[in-house]
C-alpha atoms as a PDB file:
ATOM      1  CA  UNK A   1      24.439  23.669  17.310  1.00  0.00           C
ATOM      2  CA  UNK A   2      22.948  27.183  15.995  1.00  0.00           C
ATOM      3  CA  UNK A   3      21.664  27.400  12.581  1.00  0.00           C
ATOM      4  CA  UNK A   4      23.911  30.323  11.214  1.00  0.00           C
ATOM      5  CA  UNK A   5      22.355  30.373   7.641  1.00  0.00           C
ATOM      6  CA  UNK A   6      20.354  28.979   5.311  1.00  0.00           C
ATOM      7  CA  UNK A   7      23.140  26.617   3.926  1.00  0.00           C
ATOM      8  CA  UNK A   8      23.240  24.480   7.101  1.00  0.00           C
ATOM      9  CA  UNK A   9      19.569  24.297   7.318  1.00  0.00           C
ATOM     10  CA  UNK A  10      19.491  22.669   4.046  1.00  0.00           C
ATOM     11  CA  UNK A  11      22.071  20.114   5.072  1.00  0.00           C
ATOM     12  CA  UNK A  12      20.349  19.511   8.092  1.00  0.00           C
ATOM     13  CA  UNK A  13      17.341  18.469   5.603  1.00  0.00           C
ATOM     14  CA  UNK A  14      19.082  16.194   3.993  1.00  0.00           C
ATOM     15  CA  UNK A  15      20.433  14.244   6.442  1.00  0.00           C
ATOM     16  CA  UNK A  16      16.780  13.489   7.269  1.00  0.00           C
ATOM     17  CA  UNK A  17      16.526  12.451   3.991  1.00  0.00           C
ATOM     18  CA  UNK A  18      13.656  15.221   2.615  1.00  0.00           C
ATOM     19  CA  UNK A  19      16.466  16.584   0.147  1.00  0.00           C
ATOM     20  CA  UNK A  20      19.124  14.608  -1.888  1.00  0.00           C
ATOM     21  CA  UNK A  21      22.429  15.257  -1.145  1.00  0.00           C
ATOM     22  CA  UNK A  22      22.969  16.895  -4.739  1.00  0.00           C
ATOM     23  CA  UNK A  23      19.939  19.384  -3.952  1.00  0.00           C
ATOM     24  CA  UNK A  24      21.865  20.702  -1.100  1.00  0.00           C
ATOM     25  CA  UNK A  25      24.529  21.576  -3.411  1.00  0.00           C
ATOM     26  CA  UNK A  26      22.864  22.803  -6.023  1.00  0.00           C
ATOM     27  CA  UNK A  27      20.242  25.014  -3.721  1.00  0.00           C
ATOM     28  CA  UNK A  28      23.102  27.312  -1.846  1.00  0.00           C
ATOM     29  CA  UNK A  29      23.562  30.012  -2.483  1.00  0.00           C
ATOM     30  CA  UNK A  30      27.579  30.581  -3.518  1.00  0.00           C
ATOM     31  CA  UNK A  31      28.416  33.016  -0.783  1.00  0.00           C
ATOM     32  CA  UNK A  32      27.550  30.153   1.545  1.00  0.00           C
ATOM     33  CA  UNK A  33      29.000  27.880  -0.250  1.00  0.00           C
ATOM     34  CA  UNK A  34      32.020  29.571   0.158  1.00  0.00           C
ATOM     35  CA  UNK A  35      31.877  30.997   3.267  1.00  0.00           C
ATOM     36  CA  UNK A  36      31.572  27.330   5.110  1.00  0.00           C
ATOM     37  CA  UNK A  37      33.954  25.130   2.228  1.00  0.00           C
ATOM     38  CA  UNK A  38      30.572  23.311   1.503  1.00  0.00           C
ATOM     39  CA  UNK A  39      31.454  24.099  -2.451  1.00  0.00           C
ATOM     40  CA  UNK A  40      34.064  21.131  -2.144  1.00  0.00           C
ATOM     41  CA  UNK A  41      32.006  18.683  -0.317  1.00  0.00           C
ATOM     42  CA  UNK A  42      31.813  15.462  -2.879  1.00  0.00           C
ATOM     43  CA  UNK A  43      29.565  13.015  -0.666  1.00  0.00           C
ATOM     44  CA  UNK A  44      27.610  12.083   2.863  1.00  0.00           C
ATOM     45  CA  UNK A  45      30.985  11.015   4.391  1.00  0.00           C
ATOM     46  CA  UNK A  46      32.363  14.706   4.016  1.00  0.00           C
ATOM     47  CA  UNK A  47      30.281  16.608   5.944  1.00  0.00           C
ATOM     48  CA  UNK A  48      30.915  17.856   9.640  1.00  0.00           C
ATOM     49  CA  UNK A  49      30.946  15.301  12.485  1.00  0.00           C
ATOM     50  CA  UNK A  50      27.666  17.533  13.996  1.00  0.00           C
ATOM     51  CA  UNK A  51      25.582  16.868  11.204  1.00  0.00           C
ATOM     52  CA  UNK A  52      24.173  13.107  12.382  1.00  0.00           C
ATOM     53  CA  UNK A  53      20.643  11.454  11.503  1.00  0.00           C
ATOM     54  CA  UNK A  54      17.744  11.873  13.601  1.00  0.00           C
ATOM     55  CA  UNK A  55      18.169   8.265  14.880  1.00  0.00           C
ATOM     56  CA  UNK A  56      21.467   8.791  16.331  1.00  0.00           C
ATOM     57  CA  UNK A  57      20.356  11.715  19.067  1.00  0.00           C
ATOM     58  CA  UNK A  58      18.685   9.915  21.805  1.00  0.00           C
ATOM     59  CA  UNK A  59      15.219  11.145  23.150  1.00  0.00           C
ATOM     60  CA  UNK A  60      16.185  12.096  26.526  1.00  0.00           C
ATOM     61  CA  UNK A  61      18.807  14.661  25.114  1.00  0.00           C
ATOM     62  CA  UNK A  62      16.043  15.974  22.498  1.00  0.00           C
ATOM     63  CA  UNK A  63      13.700  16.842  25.436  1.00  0.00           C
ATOM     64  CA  UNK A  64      16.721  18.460  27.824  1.00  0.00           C
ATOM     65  CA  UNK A  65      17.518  20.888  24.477  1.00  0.00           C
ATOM     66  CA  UNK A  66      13.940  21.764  24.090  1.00  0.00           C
ATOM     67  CA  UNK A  67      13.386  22.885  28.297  1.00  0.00           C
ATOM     68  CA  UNK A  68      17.054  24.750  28.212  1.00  0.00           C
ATOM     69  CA  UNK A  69      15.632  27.181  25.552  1.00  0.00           C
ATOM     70  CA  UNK A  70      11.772  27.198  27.192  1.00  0.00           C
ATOM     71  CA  UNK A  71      13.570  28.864  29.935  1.00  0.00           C
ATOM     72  CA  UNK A  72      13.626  31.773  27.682  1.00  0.00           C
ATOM     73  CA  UNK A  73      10.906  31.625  26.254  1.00  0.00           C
ATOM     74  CA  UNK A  74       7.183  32.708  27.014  1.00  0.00           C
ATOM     75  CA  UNK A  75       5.210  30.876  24.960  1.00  0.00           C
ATOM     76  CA  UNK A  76       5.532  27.437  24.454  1.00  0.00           C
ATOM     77  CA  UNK A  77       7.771  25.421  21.453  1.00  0.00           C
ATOM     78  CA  UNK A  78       8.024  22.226  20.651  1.00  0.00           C
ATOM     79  CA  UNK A  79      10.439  19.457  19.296  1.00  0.00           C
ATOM     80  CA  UNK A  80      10.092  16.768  17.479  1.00  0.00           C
ATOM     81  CA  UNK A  81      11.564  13.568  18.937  1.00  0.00           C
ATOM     82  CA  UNK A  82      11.882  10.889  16.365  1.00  0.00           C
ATOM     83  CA  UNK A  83      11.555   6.884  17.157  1.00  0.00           C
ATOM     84  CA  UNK A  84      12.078   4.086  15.962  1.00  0.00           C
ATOM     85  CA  UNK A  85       9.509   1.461  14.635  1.00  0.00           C
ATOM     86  CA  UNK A  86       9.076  -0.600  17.700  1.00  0.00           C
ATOM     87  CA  UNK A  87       9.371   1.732  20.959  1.00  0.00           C
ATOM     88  CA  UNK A  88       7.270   0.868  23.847  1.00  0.00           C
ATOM     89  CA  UNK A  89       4.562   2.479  25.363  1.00  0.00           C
ATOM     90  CA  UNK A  90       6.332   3.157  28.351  1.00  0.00           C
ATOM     91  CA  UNK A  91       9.354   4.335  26.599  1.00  0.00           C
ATOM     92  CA  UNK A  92       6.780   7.445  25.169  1.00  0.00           C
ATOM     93  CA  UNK A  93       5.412   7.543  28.442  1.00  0.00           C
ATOM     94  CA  UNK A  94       8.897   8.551  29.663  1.00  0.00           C
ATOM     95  CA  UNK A  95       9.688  10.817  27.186  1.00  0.00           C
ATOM     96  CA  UNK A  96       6.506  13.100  28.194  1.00  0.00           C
ATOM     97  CA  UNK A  97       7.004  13.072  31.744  1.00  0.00           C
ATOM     98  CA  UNK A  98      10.547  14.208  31.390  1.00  0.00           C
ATOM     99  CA  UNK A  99       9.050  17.172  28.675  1.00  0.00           C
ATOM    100  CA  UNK A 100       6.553  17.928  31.899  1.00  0.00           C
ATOM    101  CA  UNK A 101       9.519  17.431  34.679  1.00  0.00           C
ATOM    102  CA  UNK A 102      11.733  19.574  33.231  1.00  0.00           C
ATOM    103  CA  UNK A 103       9.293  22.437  32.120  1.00  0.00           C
ATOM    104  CA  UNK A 104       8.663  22.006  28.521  1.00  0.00           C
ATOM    105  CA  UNK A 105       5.336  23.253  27.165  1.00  0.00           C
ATOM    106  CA  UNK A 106       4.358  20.896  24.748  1.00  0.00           C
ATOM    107  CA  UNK A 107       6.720  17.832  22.903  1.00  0.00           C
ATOM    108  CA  UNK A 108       5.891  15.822  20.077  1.00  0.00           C
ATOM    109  CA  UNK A 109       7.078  11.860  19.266  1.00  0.00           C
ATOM    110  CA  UNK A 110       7.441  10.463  16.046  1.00  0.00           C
ATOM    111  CA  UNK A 111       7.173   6.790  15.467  1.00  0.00           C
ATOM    112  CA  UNK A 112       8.666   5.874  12.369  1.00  0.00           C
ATOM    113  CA  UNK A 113       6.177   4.350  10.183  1.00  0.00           C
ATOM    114  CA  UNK A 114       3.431   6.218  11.258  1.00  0.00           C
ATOM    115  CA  UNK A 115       2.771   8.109   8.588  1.00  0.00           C
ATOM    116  CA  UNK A 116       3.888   7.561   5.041  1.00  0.00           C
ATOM    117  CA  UNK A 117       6.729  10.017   3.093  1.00  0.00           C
ATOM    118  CA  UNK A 118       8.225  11.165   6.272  1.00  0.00           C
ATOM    119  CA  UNK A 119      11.533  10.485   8.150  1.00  0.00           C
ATOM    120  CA  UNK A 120      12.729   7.914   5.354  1.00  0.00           C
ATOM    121  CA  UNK A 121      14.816   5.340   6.222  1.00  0.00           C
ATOM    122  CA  UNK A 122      17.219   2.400   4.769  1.00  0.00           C
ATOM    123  CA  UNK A 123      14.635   0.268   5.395  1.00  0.00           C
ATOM    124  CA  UNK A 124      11.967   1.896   3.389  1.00  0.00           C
ATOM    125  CA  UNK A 125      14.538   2.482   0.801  1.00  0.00           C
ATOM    126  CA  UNK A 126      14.833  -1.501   0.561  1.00  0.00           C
ATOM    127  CA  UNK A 127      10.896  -2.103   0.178  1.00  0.00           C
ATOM    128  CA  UNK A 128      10.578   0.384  -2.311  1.00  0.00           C
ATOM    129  CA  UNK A 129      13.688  -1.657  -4.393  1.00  0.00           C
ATOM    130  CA  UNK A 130      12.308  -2.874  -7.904  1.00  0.00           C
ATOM    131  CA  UNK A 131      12.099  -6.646  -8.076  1.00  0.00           C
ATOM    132  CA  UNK A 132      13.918  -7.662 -11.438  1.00  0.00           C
ATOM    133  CA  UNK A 133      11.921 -10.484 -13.078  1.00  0.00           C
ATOM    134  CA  UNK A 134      14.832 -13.070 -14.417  1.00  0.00           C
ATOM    135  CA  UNK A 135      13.651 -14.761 -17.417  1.00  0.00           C
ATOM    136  CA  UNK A 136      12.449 -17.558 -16.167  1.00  0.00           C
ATOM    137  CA  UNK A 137      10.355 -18.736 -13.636  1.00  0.00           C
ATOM    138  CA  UNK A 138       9.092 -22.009 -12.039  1.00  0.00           C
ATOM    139  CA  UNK A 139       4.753 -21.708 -11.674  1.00  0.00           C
ATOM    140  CA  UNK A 140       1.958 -23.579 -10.867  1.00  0.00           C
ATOM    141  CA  UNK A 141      -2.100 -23.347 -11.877  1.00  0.00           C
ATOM    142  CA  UNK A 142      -5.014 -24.820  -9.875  1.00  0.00           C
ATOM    143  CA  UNK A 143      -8.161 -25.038 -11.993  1.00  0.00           C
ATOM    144  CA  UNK A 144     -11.564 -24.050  -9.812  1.00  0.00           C
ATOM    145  CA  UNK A 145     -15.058 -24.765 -10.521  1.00  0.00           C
ATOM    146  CA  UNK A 146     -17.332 -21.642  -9.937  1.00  0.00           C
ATOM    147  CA  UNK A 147     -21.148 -20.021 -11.419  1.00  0.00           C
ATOM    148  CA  UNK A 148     -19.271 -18.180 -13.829  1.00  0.00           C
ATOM    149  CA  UNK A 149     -17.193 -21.087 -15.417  1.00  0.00           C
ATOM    150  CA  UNK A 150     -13.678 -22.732 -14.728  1.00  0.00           C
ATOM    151  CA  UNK A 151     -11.250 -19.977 -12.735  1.00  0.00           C
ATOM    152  CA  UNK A 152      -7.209 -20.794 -13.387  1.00  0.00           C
ATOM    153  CA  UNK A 153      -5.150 -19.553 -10.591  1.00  0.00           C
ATOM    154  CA  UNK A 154      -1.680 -19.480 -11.836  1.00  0.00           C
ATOM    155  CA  UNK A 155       1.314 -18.447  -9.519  1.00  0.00           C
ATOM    156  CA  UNK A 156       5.507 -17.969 -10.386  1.00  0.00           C
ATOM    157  CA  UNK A 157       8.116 -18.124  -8.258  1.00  0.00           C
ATOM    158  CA  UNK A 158      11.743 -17.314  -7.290  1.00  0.00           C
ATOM    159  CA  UNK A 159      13.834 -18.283  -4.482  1.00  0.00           C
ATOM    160  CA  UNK A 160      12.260 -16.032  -2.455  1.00  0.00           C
ATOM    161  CA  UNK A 161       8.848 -17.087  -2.974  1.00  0.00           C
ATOM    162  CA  UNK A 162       5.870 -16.585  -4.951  1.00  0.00           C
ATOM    163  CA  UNK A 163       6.143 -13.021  -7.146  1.00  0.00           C
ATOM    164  CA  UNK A 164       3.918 -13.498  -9.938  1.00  0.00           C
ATOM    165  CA  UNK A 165      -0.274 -14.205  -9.551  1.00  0.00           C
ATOM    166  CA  UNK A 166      -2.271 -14.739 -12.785  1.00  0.00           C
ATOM    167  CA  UNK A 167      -6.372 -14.950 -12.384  1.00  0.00           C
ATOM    168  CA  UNK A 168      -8.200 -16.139 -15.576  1.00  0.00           C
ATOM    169  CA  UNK A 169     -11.856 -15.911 -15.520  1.00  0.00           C
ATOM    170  CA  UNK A 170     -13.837 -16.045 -18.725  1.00  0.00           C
ATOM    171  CA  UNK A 171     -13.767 -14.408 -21.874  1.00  0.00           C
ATOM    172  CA  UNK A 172     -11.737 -11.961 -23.145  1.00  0.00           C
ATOM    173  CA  UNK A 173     -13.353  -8.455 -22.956  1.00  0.00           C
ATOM    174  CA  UNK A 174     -16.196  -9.758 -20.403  1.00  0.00           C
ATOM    175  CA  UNK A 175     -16.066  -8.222 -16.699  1.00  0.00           C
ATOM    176  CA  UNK A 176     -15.219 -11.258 -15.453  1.00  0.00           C
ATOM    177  CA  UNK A 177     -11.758 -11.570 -17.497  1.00  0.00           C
ATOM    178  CA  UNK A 178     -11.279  -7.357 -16.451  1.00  0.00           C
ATOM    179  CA  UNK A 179     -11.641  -7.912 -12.809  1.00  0.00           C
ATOM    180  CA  UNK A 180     -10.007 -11.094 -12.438  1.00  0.00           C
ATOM    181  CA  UNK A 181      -7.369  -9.936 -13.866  1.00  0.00           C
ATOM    182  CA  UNK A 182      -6.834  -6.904 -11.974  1.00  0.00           C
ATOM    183  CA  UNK A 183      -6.852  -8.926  -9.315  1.00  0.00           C
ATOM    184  CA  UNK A 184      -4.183 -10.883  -9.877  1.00  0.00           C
ATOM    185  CA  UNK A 185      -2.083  -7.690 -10.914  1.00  0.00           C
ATOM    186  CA  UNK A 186      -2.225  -6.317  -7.841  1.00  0.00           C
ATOM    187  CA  UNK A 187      -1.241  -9.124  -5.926  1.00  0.00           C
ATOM    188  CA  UNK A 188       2.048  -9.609  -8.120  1.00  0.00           C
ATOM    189  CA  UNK A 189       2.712  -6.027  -7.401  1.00  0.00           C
ATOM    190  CA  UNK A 190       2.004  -6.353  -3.771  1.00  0.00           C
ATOM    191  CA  UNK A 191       4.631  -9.104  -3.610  1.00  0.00           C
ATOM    192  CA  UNK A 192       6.815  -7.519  -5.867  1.00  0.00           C
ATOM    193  CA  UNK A 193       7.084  -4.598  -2.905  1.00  0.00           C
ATOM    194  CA  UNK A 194       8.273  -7.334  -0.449  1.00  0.00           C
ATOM    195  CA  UNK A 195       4.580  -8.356   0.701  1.00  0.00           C
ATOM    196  CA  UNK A 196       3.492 -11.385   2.335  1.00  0.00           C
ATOM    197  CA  UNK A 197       1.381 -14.258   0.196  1.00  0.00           C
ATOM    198  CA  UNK A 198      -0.226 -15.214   3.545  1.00  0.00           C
ATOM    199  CA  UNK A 199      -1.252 -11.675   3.977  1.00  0.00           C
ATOM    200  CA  UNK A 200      -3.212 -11.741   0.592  1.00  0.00           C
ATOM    201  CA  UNK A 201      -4.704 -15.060   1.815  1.00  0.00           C
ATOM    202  CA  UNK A 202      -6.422 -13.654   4.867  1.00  0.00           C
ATOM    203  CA  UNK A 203      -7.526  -9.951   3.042  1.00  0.00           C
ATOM    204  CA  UNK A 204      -9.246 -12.281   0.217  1.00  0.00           C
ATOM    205  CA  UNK A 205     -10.669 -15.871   2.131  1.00  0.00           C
ATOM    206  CA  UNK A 206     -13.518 -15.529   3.278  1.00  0.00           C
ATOM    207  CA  UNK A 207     -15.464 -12.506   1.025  1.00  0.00           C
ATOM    208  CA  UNK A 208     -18.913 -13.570   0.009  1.00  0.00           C
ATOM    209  CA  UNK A 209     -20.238 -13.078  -3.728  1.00  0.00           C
ATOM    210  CA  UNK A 210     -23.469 -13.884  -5.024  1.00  0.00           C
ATOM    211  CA  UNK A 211     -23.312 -17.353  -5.582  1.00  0.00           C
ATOM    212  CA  UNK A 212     -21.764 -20.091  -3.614  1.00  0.00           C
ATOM    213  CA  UNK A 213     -20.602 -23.030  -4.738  1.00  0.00           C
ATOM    214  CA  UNK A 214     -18.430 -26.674  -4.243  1.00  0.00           C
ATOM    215  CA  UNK A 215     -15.396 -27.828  -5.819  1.00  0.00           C
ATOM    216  CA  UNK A 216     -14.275 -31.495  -4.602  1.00  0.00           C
ATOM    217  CA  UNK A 217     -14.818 -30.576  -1.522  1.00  0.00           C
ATOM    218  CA  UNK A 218     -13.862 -26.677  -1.201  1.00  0.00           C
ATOM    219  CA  UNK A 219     -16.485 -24.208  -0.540  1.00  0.00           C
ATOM    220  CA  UNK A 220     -15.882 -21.096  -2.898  1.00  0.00           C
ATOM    221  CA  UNK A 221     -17.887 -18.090  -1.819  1.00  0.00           C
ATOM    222  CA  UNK A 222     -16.711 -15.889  -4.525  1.00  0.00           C
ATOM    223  CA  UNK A 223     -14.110 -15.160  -6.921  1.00  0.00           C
ATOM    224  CA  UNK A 224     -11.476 -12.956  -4.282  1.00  0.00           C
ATOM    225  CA  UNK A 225     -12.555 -16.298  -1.922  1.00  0.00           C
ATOM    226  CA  UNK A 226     -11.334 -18.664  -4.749  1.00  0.00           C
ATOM    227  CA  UNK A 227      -8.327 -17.212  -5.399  1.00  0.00           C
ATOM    228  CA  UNK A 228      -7.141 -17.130  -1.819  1.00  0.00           C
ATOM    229  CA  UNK A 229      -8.239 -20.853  -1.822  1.00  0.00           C
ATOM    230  CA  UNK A 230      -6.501 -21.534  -4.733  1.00  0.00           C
ATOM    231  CA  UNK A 231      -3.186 -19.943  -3.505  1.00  0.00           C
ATOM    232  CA  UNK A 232      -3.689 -22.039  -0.162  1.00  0.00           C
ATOM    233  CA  UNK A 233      -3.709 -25.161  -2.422  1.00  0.00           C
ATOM    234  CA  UNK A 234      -0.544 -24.102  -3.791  1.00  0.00           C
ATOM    235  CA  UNK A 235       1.019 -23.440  -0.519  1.00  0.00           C
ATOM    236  CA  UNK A 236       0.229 -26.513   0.729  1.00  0.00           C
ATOM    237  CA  UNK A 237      -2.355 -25.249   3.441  1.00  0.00           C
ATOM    238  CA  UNK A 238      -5.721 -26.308   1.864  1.00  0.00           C
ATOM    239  CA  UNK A 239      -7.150 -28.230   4.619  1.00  0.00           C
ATOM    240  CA  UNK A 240      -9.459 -30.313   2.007  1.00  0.00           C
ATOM    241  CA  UNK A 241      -6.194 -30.718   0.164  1.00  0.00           C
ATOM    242  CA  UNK A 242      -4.690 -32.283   3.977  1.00  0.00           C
ATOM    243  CA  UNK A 243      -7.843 -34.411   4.400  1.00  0.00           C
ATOM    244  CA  UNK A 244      -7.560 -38.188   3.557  1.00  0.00           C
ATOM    245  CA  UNK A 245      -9.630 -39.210   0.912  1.00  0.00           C
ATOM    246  CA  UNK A 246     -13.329 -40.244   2.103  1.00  0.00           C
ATOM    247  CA  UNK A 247     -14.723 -44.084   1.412  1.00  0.00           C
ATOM    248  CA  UNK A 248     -18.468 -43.979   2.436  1.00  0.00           C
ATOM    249  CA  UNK A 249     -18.933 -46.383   5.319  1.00  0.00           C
ATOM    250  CA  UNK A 250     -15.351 -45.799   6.609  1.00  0.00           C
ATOM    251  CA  UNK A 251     -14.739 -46.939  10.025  1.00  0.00           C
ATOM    252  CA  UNK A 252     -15.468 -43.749  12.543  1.00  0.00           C
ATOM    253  CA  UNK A 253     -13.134 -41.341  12.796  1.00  0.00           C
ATOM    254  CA  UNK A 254     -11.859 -40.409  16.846  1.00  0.00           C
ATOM    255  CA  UNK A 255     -13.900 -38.328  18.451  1.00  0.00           C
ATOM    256  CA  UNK A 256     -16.417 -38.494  15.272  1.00  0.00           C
ATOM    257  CA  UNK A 257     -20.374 -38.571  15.884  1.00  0.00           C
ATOM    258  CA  UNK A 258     -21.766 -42.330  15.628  1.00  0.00           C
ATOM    259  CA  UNK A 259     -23.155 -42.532  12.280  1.00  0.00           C
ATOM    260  CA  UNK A 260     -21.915 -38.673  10.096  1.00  0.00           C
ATOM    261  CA  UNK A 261     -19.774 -39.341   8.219  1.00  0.00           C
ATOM    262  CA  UNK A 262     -17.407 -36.449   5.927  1.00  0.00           C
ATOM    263  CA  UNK A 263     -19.609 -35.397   2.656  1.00  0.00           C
ATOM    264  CA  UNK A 264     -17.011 -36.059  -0.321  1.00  0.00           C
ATOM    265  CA  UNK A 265     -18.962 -33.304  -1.775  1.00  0.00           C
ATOM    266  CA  UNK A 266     -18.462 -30.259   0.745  1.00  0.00           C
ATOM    267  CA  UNK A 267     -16.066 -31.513   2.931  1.00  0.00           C
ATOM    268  CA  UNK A 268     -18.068 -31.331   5.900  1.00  0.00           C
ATOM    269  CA  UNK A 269     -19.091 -33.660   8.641  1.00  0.00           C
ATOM    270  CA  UNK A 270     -22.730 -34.073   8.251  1.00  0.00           C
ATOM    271  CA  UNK A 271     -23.254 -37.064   5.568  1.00  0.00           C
ATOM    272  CA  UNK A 272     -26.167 -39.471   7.137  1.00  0.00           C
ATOM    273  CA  UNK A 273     -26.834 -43.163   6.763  1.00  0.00           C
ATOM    274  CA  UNK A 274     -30.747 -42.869   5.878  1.00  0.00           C
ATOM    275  CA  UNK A 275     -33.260 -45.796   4.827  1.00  0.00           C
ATOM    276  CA  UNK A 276     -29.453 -47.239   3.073  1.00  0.00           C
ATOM    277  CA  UNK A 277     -28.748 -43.735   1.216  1.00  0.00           C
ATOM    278  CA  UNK A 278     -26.214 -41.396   2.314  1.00  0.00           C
ATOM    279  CA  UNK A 279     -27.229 -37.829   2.458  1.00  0.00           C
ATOM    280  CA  UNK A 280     -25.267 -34.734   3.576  1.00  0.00           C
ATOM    281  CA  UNK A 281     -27.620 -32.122   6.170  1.00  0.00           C
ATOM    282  CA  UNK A 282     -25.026 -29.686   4.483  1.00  0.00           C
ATOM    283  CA  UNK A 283     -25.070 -29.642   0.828  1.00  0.00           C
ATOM    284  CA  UNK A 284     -27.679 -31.783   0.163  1.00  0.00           C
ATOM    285  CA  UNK A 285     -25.436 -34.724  -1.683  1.00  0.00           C
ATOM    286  CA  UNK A 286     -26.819 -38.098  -1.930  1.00  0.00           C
ATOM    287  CA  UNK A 287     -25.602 -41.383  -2.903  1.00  0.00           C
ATOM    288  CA  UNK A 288     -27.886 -44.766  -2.673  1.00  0.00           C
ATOM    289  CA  UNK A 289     -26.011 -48.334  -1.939  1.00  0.00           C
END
């Protein structure tokens, strides 16, 4: 199909979503309106069969349009051929070596996702849906132990999972309390978008602050480090949460060094029997018989 004016170029915008379907209406011109009974058109399902979304034309057919009009032209042009989220390698692959076969200049692929604002879909429409907080939720806090002073880690959920993420860290107008905070903001808002708590874990665990320090057990490297600790606990994934509790001079554990035992302190196995103390190699905890 040949664009014959500028009224079916905007309705060819729309259907890939870049305009609503209002701004079509309202940006004709009324001569064009008139001239193609667009002035009557009330929604989507009204308007010709030819106008589809770009998903619906497959790539082969995109690439044979593009070489019939090279034929005719010197220099070279290019089409866009739009994808979806997960093609293949090889099905891109294919797509250029037909553009080459059949005499195209240059092509271009799309992959949607790529790049952010173009090609919108149903799908991005959903992630970008507002979450509606109902009045009440069910929550949890897990109290941590670091430098700075006691960190609460307090998480609400709905029956989708965990939405909400609180992080309190010391007094009110201190840098502690700001950042903290913030933190725990933009968590909420990340799984307010449809984001994934065990995503958050892995970003945070493991970043290393100033000071280290031990919590029952847990290593807490900094405050990001707690908080993605503290969200593990809550999940149910805190491996010192998993681990049976320790009785110095347990029997040996399978596969366990003669004689280390776990520290109760850092959770670790490198607690020594020496001259009848126990001492760990790791954190330096030591308890006398």
């Amino acid at each position: 199909y040949v664009f014959r004016d500028r009224a079916d170029i905007r309705l060819q915008l729309y259907k890939k979503k870049r305009v609503s379907f209002q701004g079509v209406l309202q940006g004709l011109p009324p001569a064009c309106k008139g001239v193609h009974g667009y002035d009557s058109l009330k929604s989507e399902e009204e308007l010709p069969d030819f106008f589809v979304t770009a998903h619906k034309i497959k790539p082969e057919f995109r690439v044979k349009m593009q070489a019939v009009i090279q034929k005719h032209i010197d220099s070279a042009i290019s089409s866009t051929v739009n994808l979806p989220e997960k093609v293949s390698v090889e099905e891109v692959e294919r797509i250029y070596f037909l553009a080459w076969k059949l005499g195209c200049k240059g092509i271009t692929v799309y992959r949607e996702g790529s790049r952010e604002g173009v090609l919108l879909t149903e799908k991005k429409k959903e992630l970008d849906k507002k979450w509606e907080r109902p009045r009440i939720l069910s929550g949890k806090t897990v109290k941590l132990r670091l430098p700075q002073g006691s960190i609460y880690v307090t998480v609400n959920s709905d029956e989708e999972g965990i939405k909400e993420v609180f992080v309190n860290l010391g007094k009110s107008g201190s840098d502690e309390k700001s950042y903290s905070e913030a933190i725990g903001r933009l968590i909420s808002r990340y799984l307010q978008q449809g984001g994934d708590v065990k995503d958050v874990i892995k970003s945070l665990k493991g970043i290393h602050g100033r000071n280290v320090t031990w919590d029952n057990g847990l290593q807490l490297l900094s405050v990001p480090d707690a908080v993605a600790k503290a969200l593990e606990i809550i999940l149910g994934e805190s491996p010192v949460e998993k681990r049976a509790s320790f009785k110095l001079g347990s029997p040996d554990h399978e596969n366990k060094p003669v004689g280390v035992e776990v520290c109760p302190s850092c959770g670790e196995q490198s607690l020594v029997n020496e001259s009848g103390c126990f001492t760990c190699k790791n954190c330096g905890f030591t308890k006398c018989e």
